[in-house]
C-alpha atoms as a PDB file:
ATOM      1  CA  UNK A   1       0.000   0.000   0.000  1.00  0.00           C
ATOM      2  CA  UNK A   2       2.571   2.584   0.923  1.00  0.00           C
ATOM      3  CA  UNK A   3       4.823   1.810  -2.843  1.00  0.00           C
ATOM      4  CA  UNK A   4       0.861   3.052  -4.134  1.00  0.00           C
ATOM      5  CA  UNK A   5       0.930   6.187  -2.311  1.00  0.00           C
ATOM      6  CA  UNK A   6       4.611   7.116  -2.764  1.00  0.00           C
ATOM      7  CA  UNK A   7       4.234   6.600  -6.936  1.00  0.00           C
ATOM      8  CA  UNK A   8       0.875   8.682  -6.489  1.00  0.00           C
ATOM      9  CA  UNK A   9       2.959  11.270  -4.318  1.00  0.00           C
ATOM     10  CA  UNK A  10       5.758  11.166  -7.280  1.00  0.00           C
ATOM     11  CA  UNK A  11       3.535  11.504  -9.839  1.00  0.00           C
ATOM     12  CA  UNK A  12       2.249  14.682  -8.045  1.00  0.00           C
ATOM     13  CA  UNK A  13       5.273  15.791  -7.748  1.00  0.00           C
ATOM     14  CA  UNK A  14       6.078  15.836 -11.475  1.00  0.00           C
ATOM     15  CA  UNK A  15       2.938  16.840 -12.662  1.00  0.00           C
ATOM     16  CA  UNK A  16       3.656  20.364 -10.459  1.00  0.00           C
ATOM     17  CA  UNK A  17       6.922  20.734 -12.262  1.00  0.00           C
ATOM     18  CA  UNK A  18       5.547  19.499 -15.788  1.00  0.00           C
ATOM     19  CA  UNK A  19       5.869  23.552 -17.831  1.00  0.00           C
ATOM     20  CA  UNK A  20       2.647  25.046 -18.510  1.00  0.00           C
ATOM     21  CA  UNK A  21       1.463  25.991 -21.855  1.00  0.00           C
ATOM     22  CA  UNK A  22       2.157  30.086 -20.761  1.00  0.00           C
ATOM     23  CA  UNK A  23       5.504  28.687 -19.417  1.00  0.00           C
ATOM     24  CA  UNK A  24       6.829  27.361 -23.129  1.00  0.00           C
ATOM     25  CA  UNK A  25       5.280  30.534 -24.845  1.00  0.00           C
ATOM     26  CA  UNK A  26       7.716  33.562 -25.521  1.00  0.00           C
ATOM     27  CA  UNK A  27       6.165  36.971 -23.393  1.00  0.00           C
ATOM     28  CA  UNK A  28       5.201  38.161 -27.466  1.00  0.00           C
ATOM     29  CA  UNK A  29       3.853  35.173 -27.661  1.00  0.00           C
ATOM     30  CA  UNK A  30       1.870  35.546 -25.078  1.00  0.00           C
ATOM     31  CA  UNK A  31       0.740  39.123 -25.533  1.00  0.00           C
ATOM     32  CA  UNK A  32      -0.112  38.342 -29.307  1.00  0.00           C
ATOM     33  CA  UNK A  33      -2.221  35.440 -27.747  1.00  0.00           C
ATOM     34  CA  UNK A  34      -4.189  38.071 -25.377  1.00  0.00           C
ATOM     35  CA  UNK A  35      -4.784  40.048 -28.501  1.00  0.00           C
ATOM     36  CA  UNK A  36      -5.910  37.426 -30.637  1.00  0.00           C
ATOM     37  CA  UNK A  37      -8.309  36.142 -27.578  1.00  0.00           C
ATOM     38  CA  UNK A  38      -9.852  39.340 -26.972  1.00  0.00           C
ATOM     39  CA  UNK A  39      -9.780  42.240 -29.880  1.00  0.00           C
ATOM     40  CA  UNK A  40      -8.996  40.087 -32.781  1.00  0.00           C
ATOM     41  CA  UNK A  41     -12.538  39.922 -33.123  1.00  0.00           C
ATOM     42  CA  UNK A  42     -12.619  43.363 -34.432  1.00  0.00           C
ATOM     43  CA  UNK A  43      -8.783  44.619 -35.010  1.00  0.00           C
ATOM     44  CA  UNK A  44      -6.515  43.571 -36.912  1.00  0.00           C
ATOM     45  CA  UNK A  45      -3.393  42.354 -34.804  1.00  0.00           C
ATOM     46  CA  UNK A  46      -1.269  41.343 -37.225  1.00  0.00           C
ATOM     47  CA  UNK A  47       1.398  42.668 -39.571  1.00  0.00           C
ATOM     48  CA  UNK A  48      -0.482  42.468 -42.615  1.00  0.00           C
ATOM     49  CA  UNK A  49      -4.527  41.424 -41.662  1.00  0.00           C
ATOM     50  CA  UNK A  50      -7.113  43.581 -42.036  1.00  0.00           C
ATOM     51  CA  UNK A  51      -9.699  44.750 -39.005  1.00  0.00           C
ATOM     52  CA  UNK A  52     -13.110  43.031 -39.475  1.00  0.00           C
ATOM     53  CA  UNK A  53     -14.719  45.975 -38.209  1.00  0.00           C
ATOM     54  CA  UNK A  54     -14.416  48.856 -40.295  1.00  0.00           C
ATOM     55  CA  UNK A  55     -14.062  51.356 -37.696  1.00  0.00           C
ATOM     56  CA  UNK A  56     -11.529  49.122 -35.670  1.00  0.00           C
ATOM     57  CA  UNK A  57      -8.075  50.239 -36.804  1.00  0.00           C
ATOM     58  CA  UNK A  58      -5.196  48.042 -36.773  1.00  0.00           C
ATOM     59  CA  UNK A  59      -3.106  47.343 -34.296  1.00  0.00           C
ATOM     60  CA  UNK A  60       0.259  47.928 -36.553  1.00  0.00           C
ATOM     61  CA  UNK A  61      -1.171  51.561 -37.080  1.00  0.00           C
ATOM     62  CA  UNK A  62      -1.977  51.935 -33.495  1.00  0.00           C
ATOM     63  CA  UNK A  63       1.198  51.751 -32.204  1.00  0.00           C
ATOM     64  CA  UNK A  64       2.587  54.222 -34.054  1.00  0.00           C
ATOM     65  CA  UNK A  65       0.155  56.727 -32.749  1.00  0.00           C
ATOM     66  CA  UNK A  66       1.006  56.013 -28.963  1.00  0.00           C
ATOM     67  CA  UNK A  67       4.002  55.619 -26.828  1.00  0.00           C
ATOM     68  CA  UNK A  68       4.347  52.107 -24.976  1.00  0.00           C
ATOM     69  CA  UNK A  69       3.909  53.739 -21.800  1.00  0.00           C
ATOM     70  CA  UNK A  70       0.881  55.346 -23.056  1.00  0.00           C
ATOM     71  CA  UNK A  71      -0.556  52.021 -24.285  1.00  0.00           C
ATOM     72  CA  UNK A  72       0.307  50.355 -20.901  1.00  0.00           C
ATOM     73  CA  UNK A  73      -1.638  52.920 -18.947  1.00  0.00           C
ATOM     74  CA  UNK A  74      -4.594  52.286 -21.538  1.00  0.00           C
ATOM     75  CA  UNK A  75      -4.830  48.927 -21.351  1.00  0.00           C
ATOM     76  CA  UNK A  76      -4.194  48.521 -16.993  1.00  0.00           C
ATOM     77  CA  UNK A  77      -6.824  51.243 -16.415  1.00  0.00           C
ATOM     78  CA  UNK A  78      -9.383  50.246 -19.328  1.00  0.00           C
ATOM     79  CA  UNK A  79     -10.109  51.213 -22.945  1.00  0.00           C
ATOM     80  CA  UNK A  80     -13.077  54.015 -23.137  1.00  0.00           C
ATOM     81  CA  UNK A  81     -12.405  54.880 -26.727  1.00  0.00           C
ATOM     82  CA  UNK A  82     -12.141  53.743 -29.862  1.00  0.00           C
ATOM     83  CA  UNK A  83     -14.726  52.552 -32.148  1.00  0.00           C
ATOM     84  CA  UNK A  84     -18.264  53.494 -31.341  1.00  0.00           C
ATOM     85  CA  UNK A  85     -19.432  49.823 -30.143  1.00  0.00           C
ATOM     86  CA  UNK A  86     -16.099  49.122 -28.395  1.00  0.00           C
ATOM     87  CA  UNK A  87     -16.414  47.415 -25.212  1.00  0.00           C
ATOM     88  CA  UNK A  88     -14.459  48.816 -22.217  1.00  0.00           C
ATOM     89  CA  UNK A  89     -11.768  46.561 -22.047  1.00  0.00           C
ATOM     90  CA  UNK A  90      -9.001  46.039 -19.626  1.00  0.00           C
ATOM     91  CA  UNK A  91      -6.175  43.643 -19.222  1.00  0.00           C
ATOM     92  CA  UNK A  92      -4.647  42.363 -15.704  1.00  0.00           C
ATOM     93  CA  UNK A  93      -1.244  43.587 -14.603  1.00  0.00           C
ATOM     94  CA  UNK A  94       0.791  40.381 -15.759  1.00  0.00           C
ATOM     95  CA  UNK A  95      -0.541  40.625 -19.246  1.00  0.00           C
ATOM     96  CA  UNK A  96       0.556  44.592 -19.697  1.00  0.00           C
ATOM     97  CA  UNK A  97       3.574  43.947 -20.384  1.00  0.00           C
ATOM     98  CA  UNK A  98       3.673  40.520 -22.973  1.00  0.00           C
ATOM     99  CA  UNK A  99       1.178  43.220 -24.853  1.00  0.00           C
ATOM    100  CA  UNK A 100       3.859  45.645 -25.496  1.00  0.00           C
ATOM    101  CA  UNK A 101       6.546  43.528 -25.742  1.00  0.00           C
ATOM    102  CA  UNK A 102       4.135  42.254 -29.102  1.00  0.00           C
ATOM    103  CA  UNK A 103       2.937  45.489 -29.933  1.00  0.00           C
ATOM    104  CA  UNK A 104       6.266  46.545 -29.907  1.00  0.00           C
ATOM    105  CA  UNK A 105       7.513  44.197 -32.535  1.00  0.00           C
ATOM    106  CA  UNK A 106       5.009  45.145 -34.341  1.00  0.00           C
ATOM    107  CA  UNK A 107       5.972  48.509 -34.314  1.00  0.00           C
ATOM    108  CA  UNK A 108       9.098  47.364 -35.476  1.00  0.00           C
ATOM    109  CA  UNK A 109       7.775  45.365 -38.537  1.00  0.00           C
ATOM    110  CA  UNK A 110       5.937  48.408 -39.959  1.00  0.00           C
ATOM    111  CA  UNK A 111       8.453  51.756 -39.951  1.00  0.00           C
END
């Protein structure tokens, strides 16, 4: 009984050190992930994809409007503009910053 419960307590072990899917994802990775999840359904996030909405812009054009910092303080204290049926949308602390590291490279791409 006890070889059960120390395989079951090794497996457990493991399994808490197994990486995560965030864990094997670059912090771009991650941030273009966010995007995709939750504004891809109107912007275009890409380097070369077109917004489904038309009043959406594109996130490649965004970002050379505003700074990084500005675009960090938008997105931690919540969205109020943009297109007319935008949603409010906000983003948690530990996803500010995979956001601009994407945005950023995307920035990048398009000079």
């Amino acid at each position: 009984m006890s070889i059960k419960r120390e395989t079951v307590l090794v497996a457990l072990g493991l399994l808490a050190f197994a990486p995560s899917s965030f864990a094997q994802q670059s912090s771009k990775e991650f941030g273009n992930e966010l995007l995709r999840q939750r504004c891809a359904s109107c912007h275009a996030i890409g380097p070369s994809d077109r917004s489904r909405h038309p009043r959406a812009p594109e996130f490649r054009n965004i970002v050379k409007r505003y700074s990084p910092d500005t675009l960090a303080e938008a997105l931690a204290e919540g969205i109020m503009t943009g297109h007319p049926d935008m949603p409010i949308v906000t983003f948690e602390p530990h996803e500010i910053g995979p956001i601009i590291e994407y945005l950023e490279q995307l920035s990048k791409e398009h000079r």
